[in-house]
C-alpha atoms as a PDB file:
ATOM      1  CA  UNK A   1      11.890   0.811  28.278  1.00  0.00           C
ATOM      2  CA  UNK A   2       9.875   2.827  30.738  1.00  0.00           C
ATOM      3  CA  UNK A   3       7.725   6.377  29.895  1.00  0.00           C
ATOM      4  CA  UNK A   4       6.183   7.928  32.841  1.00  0.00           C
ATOM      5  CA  UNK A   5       3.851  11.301  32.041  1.00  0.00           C
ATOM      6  CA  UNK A   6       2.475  12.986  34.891  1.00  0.00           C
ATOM      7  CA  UNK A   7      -0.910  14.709  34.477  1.00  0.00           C
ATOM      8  CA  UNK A   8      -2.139  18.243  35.616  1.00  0.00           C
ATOM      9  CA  UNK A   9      -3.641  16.058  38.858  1.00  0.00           C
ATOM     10  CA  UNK A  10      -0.268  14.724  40.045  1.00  0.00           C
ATOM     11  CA  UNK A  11      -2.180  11.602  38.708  1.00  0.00           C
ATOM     12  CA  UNK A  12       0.899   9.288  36.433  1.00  0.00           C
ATOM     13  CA  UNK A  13       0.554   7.220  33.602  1.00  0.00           C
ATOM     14  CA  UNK A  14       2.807   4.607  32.899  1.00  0.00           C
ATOM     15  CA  UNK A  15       3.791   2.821  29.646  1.00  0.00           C
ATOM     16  CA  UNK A  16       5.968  -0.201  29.306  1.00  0.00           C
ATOM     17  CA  UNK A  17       7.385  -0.589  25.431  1.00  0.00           C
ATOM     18  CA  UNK A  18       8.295  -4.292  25.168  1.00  0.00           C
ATOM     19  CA  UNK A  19      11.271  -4.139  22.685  1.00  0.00           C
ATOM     20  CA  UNK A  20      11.169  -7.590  20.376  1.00  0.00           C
ATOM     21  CA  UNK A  21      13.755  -9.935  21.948  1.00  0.00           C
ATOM     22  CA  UNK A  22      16.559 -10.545  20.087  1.00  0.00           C
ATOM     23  CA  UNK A  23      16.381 -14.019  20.484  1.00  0.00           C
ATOM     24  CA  UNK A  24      13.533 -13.402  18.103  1.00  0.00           C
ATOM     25  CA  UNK A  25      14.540 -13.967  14.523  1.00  0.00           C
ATOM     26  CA  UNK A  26      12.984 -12.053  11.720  1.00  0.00           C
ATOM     27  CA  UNK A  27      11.731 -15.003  10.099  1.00  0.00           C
ATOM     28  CA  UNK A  28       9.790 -16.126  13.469  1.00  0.00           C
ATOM     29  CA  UNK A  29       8.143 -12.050  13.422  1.00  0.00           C
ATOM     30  CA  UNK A  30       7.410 -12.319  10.333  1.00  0.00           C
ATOM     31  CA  UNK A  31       5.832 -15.402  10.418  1.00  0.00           C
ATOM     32  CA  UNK A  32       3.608 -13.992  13.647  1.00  0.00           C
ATOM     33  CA  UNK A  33       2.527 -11.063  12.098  1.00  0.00           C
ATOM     34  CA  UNK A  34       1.239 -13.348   8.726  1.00  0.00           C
ATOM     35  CA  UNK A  35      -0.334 -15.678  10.833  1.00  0.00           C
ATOM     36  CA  UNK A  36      -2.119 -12.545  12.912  1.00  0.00           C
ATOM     37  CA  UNK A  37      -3.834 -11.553   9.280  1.00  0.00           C
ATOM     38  CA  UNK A  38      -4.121 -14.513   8.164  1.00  0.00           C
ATOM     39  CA  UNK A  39      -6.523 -14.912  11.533  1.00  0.00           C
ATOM     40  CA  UNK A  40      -7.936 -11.434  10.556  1.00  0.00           C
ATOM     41  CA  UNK A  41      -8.753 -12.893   7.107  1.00  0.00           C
ATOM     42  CA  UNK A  42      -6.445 -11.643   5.135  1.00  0.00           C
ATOM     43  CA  UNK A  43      -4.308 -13.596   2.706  1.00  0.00           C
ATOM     44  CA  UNK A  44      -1.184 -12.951   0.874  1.00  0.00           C
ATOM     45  CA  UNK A  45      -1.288 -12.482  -2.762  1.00  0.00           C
ATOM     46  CA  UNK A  46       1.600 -11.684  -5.153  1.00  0.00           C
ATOM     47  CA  UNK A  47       1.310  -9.676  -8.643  1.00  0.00           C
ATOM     48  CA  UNK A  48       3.318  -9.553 -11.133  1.00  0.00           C
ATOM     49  CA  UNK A  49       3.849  -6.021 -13.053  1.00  0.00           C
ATOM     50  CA  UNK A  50       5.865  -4.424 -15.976  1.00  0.00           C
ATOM     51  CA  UNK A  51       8.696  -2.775 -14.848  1.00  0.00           C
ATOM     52  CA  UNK A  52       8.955   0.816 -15.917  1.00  0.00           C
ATOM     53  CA  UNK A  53      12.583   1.099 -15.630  1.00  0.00           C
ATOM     54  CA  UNK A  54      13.003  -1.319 -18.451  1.00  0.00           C
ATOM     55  CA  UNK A  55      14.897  -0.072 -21.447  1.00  0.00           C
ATOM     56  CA  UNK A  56      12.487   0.769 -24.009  1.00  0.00           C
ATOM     57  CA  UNK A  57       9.082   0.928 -21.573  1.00  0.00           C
ATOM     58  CA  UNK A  58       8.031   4.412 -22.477  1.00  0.00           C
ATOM     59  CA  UNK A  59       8.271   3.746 -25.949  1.00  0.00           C
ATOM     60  CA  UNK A  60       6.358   0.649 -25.869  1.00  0.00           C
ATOM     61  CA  UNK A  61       3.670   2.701 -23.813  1.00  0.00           C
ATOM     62  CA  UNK A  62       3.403   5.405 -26.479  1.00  0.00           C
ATOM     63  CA  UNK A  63       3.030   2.784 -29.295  1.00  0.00           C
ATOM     64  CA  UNK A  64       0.313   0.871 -27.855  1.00  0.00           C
ATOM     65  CA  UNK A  65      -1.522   4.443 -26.784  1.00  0.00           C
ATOM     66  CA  UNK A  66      -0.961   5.667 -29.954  1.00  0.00           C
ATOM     67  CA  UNK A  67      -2.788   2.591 -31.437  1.00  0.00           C
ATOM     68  CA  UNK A  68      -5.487   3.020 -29.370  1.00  0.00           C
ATOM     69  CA  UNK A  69      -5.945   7.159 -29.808  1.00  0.00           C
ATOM     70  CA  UNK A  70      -8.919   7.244 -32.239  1.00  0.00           C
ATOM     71  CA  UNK A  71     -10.412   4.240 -31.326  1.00  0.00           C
ATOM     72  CA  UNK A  72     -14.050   4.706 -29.984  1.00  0.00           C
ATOM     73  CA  UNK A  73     -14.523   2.200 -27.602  1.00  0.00           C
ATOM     74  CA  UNK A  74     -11.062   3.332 -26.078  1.00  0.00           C
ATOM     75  CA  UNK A  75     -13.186   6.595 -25.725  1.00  0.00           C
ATOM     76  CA  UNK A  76     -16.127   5.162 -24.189  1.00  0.00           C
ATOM     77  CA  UNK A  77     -14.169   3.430 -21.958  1.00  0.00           C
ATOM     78  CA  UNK A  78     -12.150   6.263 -20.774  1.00  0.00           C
ATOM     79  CA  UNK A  79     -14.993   8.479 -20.450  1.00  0.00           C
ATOM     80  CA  UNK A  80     -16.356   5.747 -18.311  1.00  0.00           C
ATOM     81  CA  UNK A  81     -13.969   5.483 -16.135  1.00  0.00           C
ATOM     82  CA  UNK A  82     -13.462   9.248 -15.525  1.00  0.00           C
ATOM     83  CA  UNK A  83     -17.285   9.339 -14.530  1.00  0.00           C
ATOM     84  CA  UNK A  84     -16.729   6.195 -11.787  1.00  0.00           C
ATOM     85  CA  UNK A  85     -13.393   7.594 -10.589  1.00  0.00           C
ATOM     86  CA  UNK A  86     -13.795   9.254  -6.928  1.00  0.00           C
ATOM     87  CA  UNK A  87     -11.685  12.591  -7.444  1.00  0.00           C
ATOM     88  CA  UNK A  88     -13.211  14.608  -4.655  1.00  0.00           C
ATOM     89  CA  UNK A  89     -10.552  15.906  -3.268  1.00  0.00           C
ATOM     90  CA  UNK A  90      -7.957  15.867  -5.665  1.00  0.00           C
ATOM     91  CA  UNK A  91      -5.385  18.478  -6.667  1.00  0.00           C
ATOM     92  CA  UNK A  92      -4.836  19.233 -10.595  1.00  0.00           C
END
């Protein structure tokens, strides 16, 4: 694929967009494009987390924050952690 802008000057600019072959398999992209931040210094790194869809999630939530509600180094640590947050910005 070929764009061509011309400028004000009559002067052009030309872009070539080199569409992946597709005798390139996803796998062998993929695998370029870990290897490219893996040479950036990047590495992969998988986490597990609860899922929230889970049948009885919510409920779980409120009885563990409920547990925790008048316990004072649950406040300390909260209050903590609102005073390091960064919430310039933010909309309430």
């Amino acid at each position: 694929m070929l764009h061509v802008t011309n400028s004000a000057a009559n002067m052009f600019h030309v872009t070539t967009m080199v569409a992946y072959s597709m005798k390139t398999s996803i796998s062998e992209r993929v695998q370029k494009h870990r290897a490219g931040l893996r040479a950036a210094g990047m590495r992969p790194v998988q986490i597990w987390v609860p899922d929230t869809r889970r049948s009885g999630f919510a409920e779980e939530c409120r009885r563990q924050s409920m547990l925790l509600r008048d316990n004072p180094h649950e406040a300390e640590t909260l209050a903590w952690l609102a005073d390091a947050a960064d919430t310039e910005g933010w909309k309430e």
